[in-house]
Each structure stands twice: as C-alpha cells, then as structure tokens.
N, C-alpha and C. Protein backbone atom coordinates (compact mmCIF):
# COMPACT_ATOMS: atom_id res chain seq x y z
N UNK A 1 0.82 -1.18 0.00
CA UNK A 1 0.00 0.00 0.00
C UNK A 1 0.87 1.25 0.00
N UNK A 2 2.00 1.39 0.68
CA UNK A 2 2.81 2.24 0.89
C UNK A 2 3.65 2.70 -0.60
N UNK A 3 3.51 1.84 -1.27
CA UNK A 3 4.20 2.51 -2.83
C UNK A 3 3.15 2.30 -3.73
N UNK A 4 1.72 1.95 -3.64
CA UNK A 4 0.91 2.95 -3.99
C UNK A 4 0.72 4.11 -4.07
N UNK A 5 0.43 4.41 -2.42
CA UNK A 5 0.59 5.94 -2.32
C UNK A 5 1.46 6.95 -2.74
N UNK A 6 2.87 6.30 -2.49
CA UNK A 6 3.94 6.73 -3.51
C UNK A 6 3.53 7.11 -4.60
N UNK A 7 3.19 6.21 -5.41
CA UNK A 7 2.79 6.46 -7.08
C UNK A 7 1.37 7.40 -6.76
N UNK A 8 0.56 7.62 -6.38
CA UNK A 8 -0.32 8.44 -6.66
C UNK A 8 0.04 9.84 -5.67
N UNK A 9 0.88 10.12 -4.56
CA UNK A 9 1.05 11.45 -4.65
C UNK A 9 2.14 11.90 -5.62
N UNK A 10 3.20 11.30 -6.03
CA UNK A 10 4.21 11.52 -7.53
C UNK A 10 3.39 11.21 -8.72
N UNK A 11 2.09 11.38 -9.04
CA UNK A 11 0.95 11.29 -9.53
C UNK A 11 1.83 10.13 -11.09
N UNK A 12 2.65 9.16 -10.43
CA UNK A 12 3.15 8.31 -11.18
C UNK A 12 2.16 6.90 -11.64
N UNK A 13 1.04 7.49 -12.43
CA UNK A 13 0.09 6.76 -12.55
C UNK A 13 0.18 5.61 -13.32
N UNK A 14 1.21 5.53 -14.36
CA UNK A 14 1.36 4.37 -15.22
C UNK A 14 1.86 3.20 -14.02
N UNK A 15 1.88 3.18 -12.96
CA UNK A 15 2.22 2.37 -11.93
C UNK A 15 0.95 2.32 -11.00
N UNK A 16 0.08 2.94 -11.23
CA UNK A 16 -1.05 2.56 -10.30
C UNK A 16 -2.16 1.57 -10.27
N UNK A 17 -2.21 1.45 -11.99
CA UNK A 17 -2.73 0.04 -12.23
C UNK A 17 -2.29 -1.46 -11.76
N UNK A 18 -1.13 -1.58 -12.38
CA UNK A 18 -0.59 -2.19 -11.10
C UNK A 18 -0.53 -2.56 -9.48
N UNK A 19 -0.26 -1.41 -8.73
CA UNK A 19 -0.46 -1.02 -7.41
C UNK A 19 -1.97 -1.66 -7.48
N UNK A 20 -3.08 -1.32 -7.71
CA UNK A 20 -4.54 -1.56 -7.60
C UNK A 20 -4.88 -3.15 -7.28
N UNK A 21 -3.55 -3.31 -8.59
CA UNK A 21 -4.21 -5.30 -8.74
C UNK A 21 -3.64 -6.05 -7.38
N UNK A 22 -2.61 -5.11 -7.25
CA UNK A 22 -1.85 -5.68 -6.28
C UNK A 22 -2.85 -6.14 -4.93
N UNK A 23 -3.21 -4.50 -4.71
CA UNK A 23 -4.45 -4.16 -3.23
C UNK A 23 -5.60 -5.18 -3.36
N UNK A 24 -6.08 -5.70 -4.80
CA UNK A 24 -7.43 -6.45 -4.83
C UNK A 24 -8.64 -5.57 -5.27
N UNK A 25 -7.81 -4.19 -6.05
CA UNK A 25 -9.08 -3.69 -6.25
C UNK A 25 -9.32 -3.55 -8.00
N UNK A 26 -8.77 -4.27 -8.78
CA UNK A 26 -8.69 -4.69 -9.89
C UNK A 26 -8.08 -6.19 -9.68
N UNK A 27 -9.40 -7.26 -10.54
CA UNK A 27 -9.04 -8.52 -10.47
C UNK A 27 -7.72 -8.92 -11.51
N UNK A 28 -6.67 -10.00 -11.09
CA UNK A 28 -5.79 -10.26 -11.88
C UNK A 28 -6.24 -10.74 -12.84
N UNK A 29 -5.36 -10.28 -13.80
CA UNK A 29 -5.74 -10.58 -15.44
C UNK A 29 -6.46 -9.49 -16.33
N UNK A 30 -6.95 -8.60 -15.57
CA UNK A 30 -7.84 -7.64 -16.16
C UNK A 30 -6.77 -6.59 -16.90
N UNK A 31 -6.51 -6.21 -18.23
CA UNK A 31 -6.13 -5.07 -18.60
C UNK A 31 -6.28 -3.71 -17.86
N UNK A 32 -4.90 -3.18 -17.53
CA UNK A 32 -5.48 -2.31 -16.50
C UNK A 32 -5.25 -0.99 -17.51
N UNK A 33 -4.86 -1.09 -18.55
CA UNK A 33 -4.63 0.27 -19.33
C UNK A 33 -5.83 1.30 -19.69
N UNK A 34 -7.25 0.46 -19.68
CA UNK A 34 -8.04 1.34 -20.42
C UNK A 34 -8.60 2.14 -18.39
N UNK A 35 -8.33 1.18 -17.59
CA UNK A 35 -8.89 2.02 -16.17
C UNK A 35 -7.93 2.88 -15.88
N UNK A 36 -6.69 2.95 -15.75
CA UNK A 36 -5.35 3.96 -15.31
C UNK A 36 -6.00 5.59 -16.14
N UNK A 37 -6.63 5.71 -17.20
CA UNK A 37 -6.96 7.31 -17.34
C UNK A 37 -8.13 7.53 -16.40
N UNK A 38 -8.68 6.73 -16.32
CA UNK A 38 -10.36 7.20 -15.21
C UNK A 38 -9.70 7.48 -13.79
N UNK A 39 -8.61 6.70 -13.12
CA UNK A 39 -7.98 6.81 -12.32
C UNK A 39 -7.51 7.88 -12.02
N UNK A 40 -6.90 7.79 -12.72
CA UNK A 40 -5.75 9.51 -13.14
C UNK A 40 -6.83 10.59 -12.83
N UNK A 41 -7.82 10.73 -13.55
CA UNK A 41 -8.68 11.94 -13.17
C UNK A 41 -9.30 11.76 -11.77
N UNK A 42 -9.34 10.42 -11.43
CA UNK A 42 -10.12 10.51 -9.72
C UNK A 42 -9.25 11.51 -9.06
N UNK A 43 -8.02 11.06 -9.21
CA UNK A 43 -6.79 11.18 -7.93
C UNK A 43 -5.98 12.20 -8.64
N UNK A 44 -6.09 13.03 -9.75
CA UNK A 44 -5.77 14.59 -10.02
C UNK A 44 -7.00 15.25 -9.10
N UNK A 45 -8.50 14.80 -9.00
CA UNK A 45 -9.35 15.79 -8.60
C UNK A 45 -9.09 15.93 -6.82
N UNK A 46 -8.49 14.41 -6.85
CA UNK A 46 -8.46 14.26 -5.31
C UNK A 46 -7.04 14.94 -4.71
N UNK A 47 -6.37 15.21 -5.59
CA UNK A 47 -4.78 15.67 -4.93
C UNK A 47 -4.78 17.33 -5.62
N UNK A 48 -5.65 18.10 -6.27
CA UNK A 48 -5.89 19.47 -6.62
C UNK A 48 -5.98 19.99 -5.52
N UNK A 49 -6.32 20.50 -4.35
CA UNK A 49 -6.71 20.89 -3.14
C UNK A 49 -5.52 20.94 -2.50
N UNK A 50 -4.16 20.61 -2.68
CA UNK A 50 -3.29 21.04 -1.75
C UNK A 50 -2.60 19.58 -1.45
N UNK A 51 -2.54 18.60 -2.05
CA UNK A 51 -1.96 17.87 -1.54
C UNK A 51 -2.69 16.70 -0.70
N UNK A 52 -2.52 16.19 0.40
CA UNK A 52 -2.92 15.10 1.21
C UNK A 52 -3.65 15.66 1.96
N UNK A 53 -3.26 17.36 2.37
CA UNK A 53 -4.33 17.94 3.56
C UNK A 53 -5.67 18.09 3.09
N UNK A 54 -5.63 18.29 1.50
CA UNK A 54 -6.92 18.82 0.92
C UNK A 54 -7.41 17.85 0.53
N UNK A 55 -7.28 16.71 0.45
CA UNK A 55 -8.05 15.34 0.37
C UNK A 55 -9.34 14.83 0.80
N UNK A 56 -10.56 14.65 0.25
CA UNK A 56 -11.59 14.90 1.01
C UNK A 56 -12.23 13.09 0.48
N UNK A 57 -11.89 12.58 1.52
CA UNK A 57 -12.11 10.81 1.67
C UNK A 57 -13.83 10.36 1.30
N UNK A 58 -14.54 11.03 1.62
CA UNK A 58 -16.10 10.83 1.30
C UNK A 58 -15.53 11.27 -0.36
N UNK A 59 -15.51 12.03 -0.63
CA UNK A 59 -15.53 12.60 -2.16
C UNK A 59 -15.02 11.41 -2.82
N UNK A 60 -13.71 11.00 -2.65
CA UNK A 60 -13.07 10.01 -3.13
C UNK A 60 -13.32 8.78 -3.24
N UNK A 61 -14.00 8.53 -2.30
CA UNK A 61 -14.78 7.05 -2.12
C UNK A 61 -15.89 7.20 -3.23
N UNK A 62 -16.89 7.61 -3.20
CA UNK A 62 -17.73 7.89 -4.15
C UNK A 62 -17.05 8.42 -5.67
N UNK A 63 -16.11 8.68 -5.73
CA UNK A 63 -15.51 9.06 -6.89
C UNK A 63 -15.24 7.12 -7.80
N UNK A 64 -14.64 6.94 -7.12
CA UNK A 64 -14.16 5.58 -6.87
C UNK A 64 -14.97 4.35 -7.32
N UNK A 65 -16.06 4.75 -6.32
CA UNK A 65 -17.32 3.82 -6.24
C UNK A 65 -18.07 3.91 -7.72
N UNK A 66 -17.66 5.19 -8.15
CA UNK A 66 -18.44 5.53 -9.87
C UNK A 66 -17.45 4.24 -11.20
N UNK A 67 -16.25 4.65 -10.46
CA UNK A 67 -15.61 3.71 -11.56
C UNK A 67 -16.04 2.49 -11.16
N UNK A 68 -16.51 1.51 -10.31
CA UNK A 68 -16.54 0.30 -10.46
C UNK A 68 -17.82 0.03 -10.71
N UNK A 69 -18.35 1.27 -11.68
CA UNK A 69 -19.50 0.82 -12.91
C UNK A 69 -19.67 0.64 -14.22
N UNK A 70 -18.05 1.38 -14.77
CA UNK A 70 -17.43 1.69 -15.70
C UNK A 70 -16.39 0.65 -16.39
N UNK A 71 -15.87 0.03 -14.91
CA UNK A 71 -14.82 -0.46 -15.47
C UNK A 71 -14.51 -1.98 -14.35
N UNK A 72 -13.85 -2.94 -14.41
CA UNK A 72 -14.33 -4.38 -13.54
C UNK A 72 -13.09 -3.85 -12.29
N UNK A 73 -13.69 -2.99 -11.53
CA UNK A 73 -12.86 -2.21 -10.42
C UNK A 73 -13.67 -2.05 -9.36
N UNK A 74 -12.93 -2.70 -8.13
CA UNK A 74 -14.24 -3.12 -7.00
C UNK A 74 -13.30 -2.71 -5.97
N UNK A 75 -13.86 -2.13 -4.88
CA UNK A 75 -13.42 -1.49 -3.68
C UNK A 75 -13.42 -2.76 -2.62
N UNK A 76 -12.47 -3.39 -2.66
CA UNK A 76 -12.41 -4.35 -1.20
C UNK A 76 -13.15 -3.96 0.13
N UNK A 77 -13.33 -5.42 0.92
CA UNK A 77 -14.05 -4.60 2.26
C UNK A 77 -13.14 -3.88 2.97
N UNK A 78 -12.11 -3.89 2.93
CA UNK A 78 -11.06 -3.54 4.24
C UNK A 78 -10.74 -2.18 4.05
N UNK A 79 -10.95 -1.79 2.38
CA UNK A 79 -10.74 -0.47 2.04
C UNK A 79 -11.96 0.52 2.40
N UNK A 80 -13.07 -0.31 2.08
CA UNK A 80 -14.40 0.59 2.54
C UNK A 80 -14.61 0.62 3.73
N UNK A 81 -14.23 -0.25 4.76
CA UNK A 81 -14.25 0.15 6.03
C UNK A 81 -13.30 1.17 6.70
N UNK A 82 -11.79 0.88 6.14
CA UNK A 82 -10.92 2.30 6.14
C UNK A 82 -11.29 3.68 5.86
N UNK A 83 -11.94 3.86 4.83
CA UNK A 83 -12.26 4.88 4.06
C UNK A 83 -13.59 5.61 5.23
N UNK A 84 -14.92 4.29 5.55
CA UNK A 84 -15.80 4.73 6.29
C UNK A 84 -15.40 5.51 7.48
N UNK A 85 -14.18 4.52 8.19
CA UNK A 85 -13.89 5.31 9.14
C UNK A 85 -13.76 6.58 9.44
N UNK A 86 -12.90 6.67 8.84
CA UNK A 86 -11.60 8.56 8.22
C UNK A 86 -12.85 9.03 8.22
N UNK A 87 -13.80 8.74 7.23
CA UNK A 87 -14.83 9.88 6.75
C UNK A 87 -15.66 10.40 8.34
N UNK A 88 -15.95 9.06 8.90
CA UNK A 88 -17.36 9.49 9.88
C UNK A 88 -16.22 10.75 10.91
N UNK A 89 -14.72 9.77 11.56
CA UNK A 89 -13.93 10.81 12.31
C UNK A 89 -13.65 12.14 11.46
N UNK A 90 -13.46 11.89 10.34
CA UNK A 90 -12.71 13.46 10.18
C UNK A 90 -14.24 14.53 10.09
N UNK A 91 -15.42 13.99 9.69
CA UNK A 91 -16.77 14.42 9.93
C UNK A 91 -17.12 14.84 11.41
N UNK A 92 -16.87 14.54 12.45
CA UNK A 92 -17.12 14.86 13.46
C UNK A 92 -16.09 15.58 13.69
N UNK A 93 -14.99 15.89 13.38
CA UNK A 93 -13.75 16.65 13.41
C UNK A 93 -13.98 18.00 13.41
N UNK A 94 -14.61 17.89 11.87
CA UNK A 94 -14.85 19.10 11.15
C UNK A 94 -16.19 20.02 11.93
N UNK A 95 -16.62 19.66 12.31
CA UNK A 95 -17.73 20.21 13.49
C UNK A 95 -17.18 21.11 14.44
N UNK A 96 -16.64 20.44 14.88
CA UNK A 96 -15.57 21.20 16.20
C UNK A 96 -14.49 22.39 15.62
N UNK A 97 -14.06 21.65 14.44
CA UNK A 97 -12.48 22.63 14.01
C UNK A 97 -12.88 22.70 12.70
N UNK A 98 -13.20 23.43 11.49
CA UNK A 98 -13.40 23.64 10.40
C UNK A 98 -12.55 23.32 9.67
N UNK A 99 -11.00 23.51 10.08
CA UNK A 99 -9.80 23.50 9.77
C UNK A 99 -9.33 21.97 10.09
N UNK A 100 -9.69 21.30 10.20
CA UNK A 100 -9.18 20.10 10.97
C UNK A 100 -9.15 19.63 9.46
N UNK A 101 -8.05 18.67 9.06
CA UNK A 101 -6.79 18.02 8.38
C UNK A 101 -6.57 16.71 8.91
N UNK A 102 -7.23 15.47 8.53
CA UNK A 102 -7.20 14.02 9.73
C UNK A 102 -5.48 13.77 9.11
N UNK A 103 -4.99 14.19 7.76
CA UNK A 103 -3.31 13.78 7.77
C UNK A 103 -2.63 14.52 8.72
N UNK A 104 -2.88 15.61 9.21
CA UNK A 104 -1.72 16.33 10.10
C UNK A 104 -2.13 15.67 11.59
N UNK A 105 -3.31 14.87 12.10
CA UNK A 105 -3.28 14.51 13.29
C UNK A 105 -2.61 13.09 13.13
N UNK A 106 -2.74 12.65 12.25
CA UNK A 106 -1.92 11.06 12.15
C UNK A 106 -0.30 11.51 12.89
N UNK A 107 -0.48 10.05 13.66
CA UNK A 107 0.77 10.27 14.87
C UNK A 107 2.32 10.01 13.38
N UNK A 108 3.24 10.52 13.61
CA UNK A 108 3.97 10.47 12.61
C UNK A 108 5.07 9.58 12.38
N UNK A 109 4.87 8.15 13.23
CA UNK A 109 5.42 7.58 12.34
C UNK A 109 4.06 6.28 11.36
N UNK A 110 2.92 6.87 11.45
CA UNK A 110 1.98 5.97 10.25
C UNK A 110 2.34 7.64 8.82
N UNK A 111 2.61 8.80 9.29
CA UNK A 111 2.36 9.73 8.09
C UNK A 111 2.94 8.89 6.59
N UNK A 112 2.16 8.82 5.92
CA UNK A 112 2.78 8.12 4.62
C UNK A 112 3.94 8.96 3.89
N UNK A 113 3.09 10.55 4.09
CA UNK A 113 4.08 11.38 3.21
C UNK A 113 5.63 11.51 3.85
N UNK A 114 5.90 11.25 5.06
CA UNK A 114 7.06 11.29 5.79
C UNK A 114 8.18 10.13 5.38
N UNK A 115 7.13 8.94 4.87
CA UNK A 115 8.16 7.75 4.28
C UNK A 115 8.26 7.85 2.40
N UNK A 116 7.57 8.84 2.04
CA UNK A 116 7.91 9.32 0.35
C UNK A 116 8.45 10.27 -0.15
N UNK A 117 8.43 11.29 0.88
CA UNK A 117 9.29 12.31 0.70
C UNK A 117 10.51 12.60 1.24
C-alpha cells in the first residue's frame, strides 16, 4: 500500500494500475490500461486541493465507487471500512475545528508522506 501511495502522490500513474491489482481492487488478469486514465482523473481531482491535507475521503470514495460501474474495479471490504472510518472521524472533526486536516493529526510515524518524501 505504501508505494501505492507513492505512485499516486508523484501522480506516477502508469504504476497505479498495477499497485490496484496488487491491493485487490482490480481482479488479476484484467487489462489495466483502459482504467489507469479514469484513475488519473479521480486522484488529479483528489490531490488538486493542496496535496494530502486537501483530500476529502467521502468525495473520493464515491468518486471511486463511480468507476466500479465503468470499469471491472471493486473497492475491497477492508478499504471501505478504512475509508468509512476517516470519513465518519474526520466528519465529526470538522464540526468542532473547520480547519481540521485528519493527515496532520496522524501520529507520525503511520504519516505516509514522511516515508515518500
């Protein structure tokens, strides 16, 4: 997962298809060339905002969730329960602190961007 993320904040996408099949969210064997441009535009719309702080995990999930109507690309459970999480905490976050950023509270040695940059 960790050089996933790699490849999609170095928005090194010809490697993300890959990365995907790897995670289980493209079945092996599937051509991943014609999904890597639908991709590319999820995770340009999702990394426009500033980076990892401006990342907005509900958006993305549902971004996500559109391609695996498009294309044979299915969101594992472990990812949708990850994803649920972040969303409901950084949702109750955002209540309290408008400004609240769930990457800058991650304790720093899980920060991903700290092991890619």
């Amino acid at each position: 997962m960790v050089e996933a993320i790699a490849h999609l904040v170095h928005r090194d996408y010809a490697e993300i298809g890959a990365d995907f099949q790897n995670l289980d969210f493209i079945p092996d064997g599937v051509d991943v060339k014609p999904i890597v441009p639908a991709l590319s535009r999820v995770f340009d719309a999702a990394l426009a905002g500033g980076g990892a702080r401006g990342i907005n995990f509900n958006e993305l999930s549902a971004d996500l969730a559109q391609i695996t109507f498009e294309f044979p690309f299915r969101i594992p459970p472990y990812f949708a329960l990850i994803i649920r999480a972040i969303g409901v905490l950084e949702g109750i976050a955002l209540v309290g602190d408008p400004d609240f950023a769930i990457i800058d509270e991650a304790p720093a040695q899980s920060r991903i961007r700290t092991i890619i940059t």
